[in-house]
Every structure is written in structure tokens, then in C-alpha cells.
Protein backbone atom coordinates (compact mmCIF):
# COMPACT_ATOMS: atom_id res chain seq x y z
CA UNK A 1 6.88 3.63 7.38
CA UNK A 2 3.34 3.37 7.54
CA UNK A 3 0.43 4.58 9.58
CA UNK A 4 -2.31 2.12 10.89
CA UNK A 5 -5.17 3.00 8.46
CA UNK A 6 -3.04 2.57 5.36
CA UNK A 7 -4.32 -0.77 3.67
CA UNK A 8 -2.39 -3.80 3.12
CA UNK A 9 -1.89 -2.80 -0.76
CA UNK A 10 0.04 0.10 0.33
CA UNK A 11 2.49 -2.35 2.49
CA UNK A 12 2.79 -4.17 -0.75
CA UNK A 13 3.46 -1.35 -2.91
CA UNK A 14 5.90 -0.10 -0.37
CA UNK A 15 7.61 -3.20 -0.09
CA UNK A 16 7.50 -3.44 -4.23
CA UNK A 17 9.20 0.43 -3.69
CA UNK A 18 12.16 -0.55 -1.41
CA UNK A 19 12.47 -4.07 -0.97
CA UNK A 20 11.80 -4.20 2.63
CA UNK A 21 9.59 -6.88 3.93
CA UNK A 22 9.90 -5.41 7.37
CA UNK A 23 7.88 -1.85 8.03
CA UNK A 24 7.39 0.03 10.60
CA UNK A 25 4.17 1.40 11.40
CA UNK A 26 4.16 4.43 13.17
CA UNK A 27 0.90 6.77 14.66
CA UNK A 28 1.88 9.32 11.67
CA UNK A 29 3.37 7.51 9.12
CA UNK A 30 6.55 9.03 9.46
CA UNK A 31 10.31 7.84 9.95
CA UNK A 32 10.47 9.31 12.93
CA UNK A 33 6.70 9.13 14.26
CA UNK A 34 5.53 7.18 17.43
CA UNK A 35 5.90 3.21 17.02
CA UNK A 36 2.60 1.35 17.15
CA UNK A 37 4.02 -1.77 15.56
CA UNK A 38 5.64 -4.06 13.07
CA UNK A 39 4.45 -5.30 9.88
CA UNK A 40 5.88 -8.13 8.19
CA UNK A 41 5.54 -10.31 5.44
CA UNK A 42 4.77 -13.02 7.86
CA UNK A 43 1.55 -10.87 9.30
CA UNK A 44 -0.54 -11.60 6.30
CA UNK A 45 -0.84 -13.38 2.83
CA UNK A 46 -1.21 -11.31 -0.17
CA UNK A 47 -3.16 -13.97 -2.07
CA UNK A 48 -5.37 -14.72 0.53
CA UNK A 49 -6.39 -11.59 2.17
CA UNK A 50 -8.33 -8.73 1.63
CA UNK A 51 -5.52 -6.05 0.04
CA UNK A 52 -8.51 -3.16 0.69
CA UNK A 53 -8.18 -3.76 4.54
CA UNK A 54 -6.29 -1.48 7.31
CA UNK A 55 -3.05 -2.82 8.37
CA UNK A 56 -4.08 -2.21 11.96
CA UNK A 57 -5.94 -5.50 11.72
CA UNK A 58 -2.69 -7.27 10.56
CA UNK A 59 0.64 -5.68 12.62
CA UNK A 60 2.01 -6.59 15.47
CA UNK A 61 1.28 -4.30 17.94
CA UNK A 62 3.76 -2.72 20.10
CA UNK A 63 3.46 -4.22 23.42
CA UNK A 64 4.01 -7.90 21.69
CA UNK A 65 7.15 -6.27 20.48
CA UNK A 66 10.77 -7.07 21.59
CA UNK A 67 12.06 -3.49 21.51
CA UNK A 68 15.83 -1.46 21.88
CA UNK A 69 16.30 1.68 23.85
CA UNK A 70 18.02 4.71 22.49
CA UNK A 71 21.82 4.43 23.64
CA UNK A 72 22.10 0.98 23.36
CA UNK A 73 25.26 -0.37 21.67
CA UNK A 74 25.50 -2.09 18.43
CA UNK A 75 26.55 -5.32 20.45
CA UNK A 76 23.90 -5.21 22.86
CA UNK A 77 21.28 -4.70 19.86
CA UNK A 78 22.86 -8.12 18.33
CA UNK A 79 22.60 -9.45 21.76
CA UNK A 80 19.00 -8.94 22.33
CA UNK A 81 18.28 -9.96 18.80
CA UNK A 82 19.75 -13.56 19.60
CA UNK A 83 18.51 -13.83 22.75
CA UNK A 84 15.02 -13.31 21.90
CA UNK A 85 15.38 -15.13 18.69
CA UNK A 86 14.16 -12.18 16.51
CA UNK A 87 15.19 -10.87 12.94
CA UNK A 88 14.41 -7.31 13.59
CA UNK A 89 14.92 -4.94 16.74
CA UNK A 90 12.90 -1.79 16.99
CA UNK A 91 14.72 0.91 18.87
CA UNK A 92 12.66 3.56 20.25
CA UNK A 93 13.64 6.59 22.33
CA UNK A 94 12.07 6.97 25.88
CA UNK A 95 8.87 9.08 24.10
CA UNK A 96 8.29 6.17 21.90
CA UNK A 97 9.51 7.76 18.93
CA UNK A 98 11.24 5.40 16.21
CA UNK A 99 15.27 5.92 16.10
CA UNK A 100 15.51 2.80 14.30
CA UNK A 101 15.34 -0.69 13.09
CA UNK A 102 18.24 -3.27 13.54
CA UNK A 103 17.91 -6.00 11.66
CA UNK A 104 19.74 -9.39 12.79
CA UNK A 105 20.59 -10.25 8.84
CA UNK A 106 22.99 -7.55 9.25
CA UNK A 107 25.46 -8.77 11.14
């Protein structure tokens, strides 16, 4: 995970890391910090874009987000996923705290 003022190089060297195109970006930075949004590979172009600038510029904020609720079921994850046509499901508990990320890809 990142934290909104982390630049768009350090999404790319992340994603270089772990081989995630999806992150999480959290108020802290960490795993299990406050969800602010979802960066993806489709949020910006690496060869077009400044690499110096924030994330916060690029992300998809929270409230655009299609989100999961702690205690939902695998199945109803999967459901919501296909429903809403999405690749990745955020799952937050009721503080807004990351639990995790579902991915549809999975399945």
C-alpha cells in the first residue's frame, strides 16, 4: 500500500517489487491503514506523465469506489464484483480500515 503523497515512481517501483498493478492507497501507507482509494495501472501512463507527481492527483478516490464490508462471504464478494462489472473489490471494516482486496481474476 501506499499513502497519498507518495509519487507515481513509487507506484511503479512497487508494482516492479510485487507485480501488482492494483494498490491500495491508504491515509498511512499501511496494510491495514484507512482506505482513501485505488490506484491502478489504468489511472495514469508512465510514459506520459509526470513520475515526480503525488498519486493523490491520479487514484480513485474512495467514494467513486465499489467497496465490500467486513463479513461478507466469498460468494457475495464474487457477486458484487460481477454485478458492478469490476476487477477488484475493496473490503473495508465499518471504521474504514482496509481488511482486504478481492480481486475478480481470482475466481
Amino acid at each position: 500500500n501506499l499513502k497519498p503523497t507518495h509519487t507515481l515512481r513509487d507506484a511503479l517501483n512497487l508494482r516492479k517489487k510485487t507485480g501488482h498493478s492494483t494498490i491500495a492507497i491508504t491515509d498511512n501507507g499501511d496494510k491495514d491503514g484507512k482506505l482513501v482509494g485505488i490506484l491502478t495501472s489504468k489511472d495514469f501512463w508512465e510514459f506520459n506523465d509526470n513520475l515526480d507527481e503525488q498519486i493523490s492527483k491520479f487514484y480513485t478516490p474512495l467514494d467513486k469506489l465499489v467497496l465490500g464490508y467486513d463479513g461478507l462471504t466469498l460468494r457475495e464478494a464474487t457477486d458484487i464484483l460481477w454485478k458492478n462489472k469490476k476487477e477488484c473489490l475493496p473490503v473495508i471494516d465499518k471504521s474504514g480500515r482496509l481488511i482486504s482486496l478481492v480481486f475478480r481474476k481470482d475466481y
